[in-house]
Protein backbone atom coordinates (compact mmCIF):
# COMPACT_ATOMS: atom_id res chain seq x y z
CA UNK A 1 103.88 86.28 97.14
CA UNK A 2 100.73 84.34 95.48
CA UNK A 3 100.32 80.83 96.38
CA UNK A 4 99.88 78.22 93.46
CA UNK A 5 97.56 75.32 94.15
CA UNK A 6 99.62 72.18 94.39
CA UNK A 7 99.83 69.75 91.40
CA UNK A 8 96.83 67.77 92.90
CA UNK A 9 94.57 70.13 92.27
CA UNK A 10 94.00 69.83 88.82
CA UNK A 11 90.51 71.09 87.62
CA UNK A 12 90.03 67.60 85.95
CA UNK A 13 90.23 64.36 87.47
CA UNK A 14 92.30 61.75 85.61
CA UNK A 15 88.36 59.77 85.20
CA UNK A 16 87.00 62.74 83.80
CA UNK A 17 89.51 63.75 81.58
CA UNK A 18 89.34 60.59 80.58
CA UNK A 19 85.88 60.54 79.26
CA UNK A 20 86.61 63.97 78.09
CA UNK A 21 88.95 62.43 75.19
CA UNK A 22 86.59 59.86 74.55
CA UNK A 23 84.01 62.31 74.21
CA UNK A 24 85.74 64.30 71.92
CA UNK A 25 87.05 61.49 69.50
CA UNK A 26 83.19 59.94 69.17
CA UNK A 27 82.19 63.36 68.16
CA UNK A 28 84.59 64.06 65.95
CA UNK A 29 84.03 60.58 64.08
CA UNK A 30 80.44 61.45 64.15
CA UNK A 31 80.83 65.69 62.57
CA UNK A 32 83.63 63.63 59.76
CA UNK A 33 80.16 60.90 59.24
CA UNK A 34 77.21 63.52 59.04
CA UNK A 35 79.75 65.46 56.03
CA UNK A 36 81.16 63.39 54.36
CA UNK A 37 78.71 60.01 53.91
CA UNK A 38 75.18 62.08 54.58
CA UNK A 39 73.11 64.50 53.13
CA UNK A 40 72.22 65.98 56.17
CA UNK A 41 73.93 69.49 55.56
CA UNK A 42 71.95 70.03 52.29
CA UNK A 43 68.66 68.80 53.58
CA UNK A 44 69.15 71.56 56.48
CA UNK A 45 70.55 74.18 53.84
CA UNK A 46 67.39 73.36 51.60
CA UNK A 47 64.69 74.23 54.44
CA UNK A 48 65.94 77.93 54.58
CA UNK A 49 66.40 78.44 50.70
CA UNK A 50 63.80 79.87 48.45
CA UNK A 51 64.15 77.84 45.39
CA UNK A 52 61.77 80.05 43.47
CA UNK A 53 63.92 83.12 44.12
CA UNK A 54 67.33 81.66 44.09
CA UNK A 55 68.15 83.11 47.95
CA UNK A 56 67.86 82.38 51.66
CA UNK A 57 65.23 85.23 52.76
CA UNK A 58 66.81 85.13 56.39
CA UNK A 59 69.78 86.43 54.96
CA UNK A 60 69.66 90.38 55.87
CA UNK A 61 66.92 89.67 58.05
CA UNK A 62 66.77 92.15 60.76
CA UNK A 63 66.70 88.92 63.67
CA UNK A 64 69.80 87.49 61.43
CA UNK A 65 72.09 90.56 61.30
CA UNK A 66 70.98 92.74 63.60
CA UNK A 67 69.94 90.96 66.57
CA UNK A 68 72.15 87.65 66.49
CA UNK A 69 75.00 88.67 64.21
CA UNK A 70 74.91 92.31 66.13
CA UNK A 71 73.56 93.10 69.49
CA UNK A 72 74.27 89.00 70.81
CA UNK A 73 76.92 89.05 69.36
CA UNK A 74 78.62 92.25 70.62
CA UNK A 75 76.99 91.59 74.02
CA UNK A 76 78.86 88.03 74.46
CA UNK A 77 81.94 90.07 73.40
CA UNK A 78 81.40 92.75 75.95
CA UNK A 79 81.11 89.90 78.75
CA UNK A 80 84.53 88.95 77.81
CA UNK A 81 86.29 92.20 78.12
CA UNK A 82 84.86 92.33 81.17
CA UNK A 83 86.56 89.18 81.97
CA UNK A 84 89.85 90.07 80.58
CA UNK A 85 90.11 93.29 81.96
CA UNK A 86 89.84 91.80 85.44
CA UNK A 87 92.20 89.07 84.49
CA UNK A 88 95.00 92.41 83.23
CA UNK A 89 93.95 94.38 86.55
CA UNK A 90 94.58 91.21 88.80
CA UNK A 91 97.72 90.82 86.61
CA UNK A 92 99.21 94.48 87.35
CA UNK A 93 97.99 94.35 90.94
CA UNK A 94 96.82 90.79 92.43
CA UNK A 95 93.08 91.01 94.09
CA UNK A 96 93.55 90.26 97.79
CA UNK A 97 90.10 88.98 97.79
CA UNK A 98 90.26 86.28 94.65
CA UNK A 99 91.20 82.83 96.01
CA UNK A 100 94.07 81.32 94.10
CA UNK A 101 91.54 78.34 92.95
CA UNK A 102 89.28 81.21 91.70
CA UNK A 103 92.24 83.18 89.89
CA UNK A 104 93.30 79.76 88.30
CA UNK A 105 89.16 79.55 87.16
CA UNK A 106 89.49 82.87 85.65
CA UNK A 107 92.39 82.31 84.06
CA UNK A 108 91.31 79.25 82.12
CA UNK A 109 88.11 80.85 80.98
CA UNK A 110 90.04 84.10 79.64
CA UNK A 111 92.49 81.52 77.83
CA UNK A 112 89.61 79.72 76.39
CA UNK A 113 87.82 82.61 75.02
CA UNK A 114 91.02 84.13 73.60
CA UNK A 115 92.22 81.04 72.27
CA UNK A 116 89.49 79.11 70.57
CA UNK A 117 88.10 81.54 68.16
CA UNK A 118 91.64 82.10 67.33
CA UNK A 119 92.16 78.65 66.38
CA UNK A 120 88.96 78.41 64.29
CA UNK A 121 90.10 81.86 62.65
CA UNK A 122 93.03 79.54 61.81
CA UNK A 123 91.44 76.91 60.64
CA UNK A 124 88.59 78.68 58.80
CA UNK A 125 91.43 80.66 56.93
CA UNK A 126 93.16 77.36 55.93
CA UNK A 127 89.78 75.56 54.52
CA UNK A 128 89.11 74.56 50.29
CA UNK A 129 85.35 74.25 51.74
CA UNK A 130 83.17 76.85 50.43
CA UNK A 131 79.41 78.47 52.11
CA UNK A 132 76.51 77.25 50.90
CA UNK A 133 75.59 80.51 49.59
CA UNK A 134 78.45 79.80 47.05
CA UNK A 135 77.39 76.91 45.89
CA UNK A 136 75.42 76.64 42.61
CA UNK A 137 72.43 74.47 44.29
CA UNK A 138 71.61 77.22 45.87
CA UNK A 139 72.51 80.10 43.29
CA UNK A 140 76.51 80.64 43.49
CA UNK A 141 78.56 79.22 41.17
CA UNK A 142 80.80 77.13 43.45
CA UNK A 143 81.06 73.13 43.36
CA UNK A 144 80.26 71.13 46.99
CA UNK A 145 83.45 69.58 48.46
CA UNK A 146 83.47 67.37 51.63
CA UNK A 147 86.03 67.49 53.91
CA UNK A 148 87.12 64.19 52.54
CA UNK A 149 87.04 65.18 49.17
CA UNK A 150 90.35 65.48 46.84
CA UNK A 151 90.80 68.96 46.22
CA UNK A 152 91.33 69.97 42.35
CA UNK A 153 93.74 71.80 41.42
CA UNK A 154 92.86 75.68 40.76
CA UNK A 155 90.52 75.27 43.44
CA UNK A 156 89.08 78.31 44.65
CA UNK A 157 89.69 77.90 48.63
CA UNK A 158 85.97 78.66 50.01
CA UNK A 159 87.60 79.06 53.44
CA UNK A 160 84.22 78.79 55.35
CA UNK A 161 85.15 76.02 57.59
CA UNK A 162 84.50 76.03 60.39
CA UNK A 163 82.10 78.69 61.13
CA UNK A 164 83.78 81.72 62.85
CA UNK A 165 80.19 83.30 64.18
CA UNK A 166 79.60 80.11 66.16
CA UNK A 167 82.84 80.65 68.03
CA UNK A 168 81.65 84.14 69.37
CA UNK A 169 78.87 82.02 72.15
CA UNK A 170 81.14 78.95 72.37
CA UNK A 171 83.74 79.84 74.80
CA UNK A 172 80.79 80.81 77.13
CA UNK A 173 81.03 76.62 77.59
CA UNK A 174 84.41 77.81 79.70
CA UNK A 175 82.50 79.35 82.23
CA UNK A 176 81.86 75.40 83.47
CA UNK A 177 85.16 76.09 85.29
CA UNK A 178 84.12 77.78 87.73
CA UNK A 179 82.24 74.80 89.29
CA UNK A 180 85.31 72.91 88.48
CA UNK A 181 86.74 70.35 90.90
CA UNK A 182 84.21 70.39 93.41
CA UNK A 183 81.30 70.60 91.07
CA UNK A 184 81.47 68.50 88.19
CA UNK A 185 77.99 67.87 87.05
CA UNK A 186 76.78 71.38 87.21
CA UNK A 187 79.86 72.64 85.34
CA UNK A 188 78.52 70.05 82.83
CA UNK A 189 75.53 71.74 82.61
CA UNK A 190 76.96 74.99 82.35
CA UNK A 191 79.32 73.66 79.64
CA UNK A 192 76.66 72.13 77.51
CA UNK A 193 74.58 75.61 77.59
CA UNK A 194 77.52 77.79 76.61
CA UNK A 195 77.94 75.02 74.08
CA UNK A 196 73.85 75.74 73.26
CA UNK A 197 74.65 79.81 72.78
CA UNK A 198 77.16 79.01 70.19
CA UNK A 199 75.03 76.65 68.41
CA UNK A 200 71.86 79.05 68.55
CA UNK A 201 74.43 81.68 66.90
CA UNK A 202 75.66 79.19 64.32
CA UNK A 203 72.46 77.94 63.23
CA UNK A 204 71.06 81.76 62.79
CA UNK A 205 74.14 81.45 60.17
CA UNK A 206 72.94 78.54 58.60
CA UNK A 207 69.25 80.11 58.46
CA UNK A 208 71.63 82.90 56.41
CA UNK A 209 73.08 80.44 53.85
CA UNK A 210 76.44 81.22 55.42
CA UNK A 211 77.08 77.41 57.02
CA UNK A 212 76.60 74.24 57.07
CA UNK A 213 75.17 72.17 60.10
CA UNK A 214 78.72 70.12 60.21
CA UNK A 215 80.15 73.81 60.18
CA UNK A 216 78.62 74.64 63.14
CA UNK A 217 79.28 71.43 64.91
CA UNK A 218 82.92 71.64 63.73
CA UNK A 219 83.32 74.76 65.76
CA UNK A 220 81.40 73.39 69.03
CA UNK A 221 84.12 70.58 68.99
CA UNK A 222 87.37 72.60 68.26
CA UNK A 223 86.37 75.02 71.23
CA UNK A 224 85.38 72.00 73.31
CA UNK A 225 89.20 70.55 72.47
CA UNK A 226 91.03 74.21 73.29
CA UNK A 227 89.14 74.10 76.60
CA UNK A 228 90.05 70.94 77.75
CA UNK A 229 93.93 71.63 76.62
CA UNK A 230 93.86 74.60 78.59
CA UNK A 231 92.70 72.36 81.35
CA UNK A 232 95.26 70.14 81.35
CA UNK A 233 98.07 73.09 80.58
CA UNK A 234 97.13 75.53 82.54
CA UNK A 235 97.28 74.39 86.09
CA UNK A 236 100.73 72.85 85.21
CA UNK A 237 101.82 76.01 83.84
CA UNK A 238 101.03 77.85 86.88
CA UNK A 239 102.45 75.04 88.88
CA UNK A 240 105.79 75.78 87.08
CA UNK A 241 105.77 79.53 87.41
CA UNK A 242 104.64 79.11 91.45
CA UNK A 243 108.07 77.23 91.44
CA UNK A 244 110.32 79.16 89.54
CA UNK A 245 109.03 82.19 91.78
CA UNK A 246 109.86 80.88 95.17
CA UNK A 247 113.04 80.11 93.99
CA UNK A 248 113.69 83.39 92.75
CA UNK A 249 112.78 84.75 95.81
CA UNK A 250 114.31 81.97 98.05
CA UNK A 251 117.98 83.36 100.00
C-alpha cells in the first residue's frame, strides 16, 4: 500500500502561499491597467507591422511557424507525454523507486500542464476580443475592444484572448515543484524561466500579428493561478484518498 505524505507536508508554506495570492492579484491589476488605460499593446503591435504593405512580414516566417510555432512547440509537447506517460505507468503499476514526495511532484506538474492550457482553451473560446491581425489599423476589418469595453450587440466574438500558443511553454513554470518544500528559491527560478519559454513563444505570436502583449501576459497569469490551485488541491486530495484507502483496507 502507498504511503501519502501527511497533511504537513504541503508543497507551499502558509507564508508563501501567501505572497503567492498577493502576487497574483498585483499582476492581474497590472495585465487589466496595461489593456485597458494604455497604449502599450498597439505601440508593440505597430513595431512588427509594415504599414506600407498592410501586413506583419514575420507572419509565415520560417523562425515564426516553423521553428517556434512547430519544432518548439511540438518538442515542449513531446516533454510532456513523456511526463504523462510515466505518471499512467506509475498509475497501472506504482514505481518502487519514486518517493511518495516525488510522485506527489509529478503529479502536480502533469495536472498543471493538462489543466492550464485547458483553461485558457476555455477562456480563449469565450472572448469578444479579436487579434490584431483583425483589426483594421493593421489591415482587417475588425474594431479594437478592451477587456473593459461594453460589447455591442452583433459583435463578432474575436475569441483571441488569451493567447493559446503561449500556454504550450507555460506549464514548463510547474516543473518549480520539484524543488518544492525544501527548495523554494530555486523552484522560483525555475518557475520564472518556464514562465520565460511561454513568453518567448507568445511574443513570436505577437511578432505574427496574432496577439497582443496583454494576451500573452494574460496567459502567463492564468497558468501561474492553475498551478498554485493545484498546489493547494492536490496534496489534500491525495491526503483524502491515502485515507479512504487504509480504511478500505483496514479489518
Amino acid at each position: 500500500m502507498q504511503k501519502y505524505p501527511p497533511l504537513s507536508e504541503h508543497l507551499l508554506t502558509p507564508e508563501v502561499l501567501s505572497r503567492a495570492l498577493c502576487a497574483l492579484l498585483a499582476s492581474a491589476s497590472l495585465i487589466l491597467v496595461i489593456n485597458q488605460y494604455t497604449d502599450i499593446d498597439l505601440m508593440l503591435a505597430d513595431l512588427y507591422f509594415d504599414a506600407q504593405h498592410h501586413d506583419f512580414p514575420w507572419r509565415d516566417s520560417w523562425f515564426a511557424t516553423r521553428l517556434m510555432h512547430g519544432w518548439v512547440k511540438y518538442a515542449i509537447i513531446g516533454f510532456g507525454m513523456l511526463l504523462l506517460g510515466l505518471t499512467l505507468v506509475d498509475a497501472l503499476r506504482p514505481l518502487r523507486r519514486l518517493p511518495p514526495l516525488r510522485r506527489l511532484q509529478l503529479h502536480c506538474v502533469v495536472a498543471t500542464m493538462v489543466l492550464a492550457p485547458i483553461t485558457v482553451a476555455l477562456l480563449k473560446q469565450g472572448s469578444n476580443v479579436h487579434c490584431p491581425w483583425s483589426l483594421a489599423r493593421y489591415g482587417g476589418s475588425e474594431t479594437l475592444l478592451r477587456l473593459l469595453d461594453w460589447v455591442p450587440s452583433h459583435w463578432d466574438a474575436g475569441r483571441c484572448f488569451p493567447a493559446g500558443q503561449t500556454s504550450t511553454g507555460t506549464w514548463l513554470a510547474a516543473l518549480a515543484v520539484f524543488w518544492l518544500p525544501h527548495a523554494p528559491f530555486r523552484a522560483f527560478r525555475v518557475f520564472v524561466a518556464g514562465l520565460a519559454v511561454g513568453l518567448a513563444l507568445g511574443w513570436v505570436q505577437q511578432m505574427r500579428g496574432a496577439h497582443f502583449l496583454t494576451h500573452t501576459l494574460a496567459t502567463l497569469w492564468v497558468s501561474s493561478a492553475v498551478l498554485l490551485a493545484v498546489l493547494v488541491v492536490m496534496p489534500r486530495l491525495r491526503r483524502w484518498m491515502g485515507s479512504t484507502l487504509r480504511r478500505r483496507v483496514a479489518p
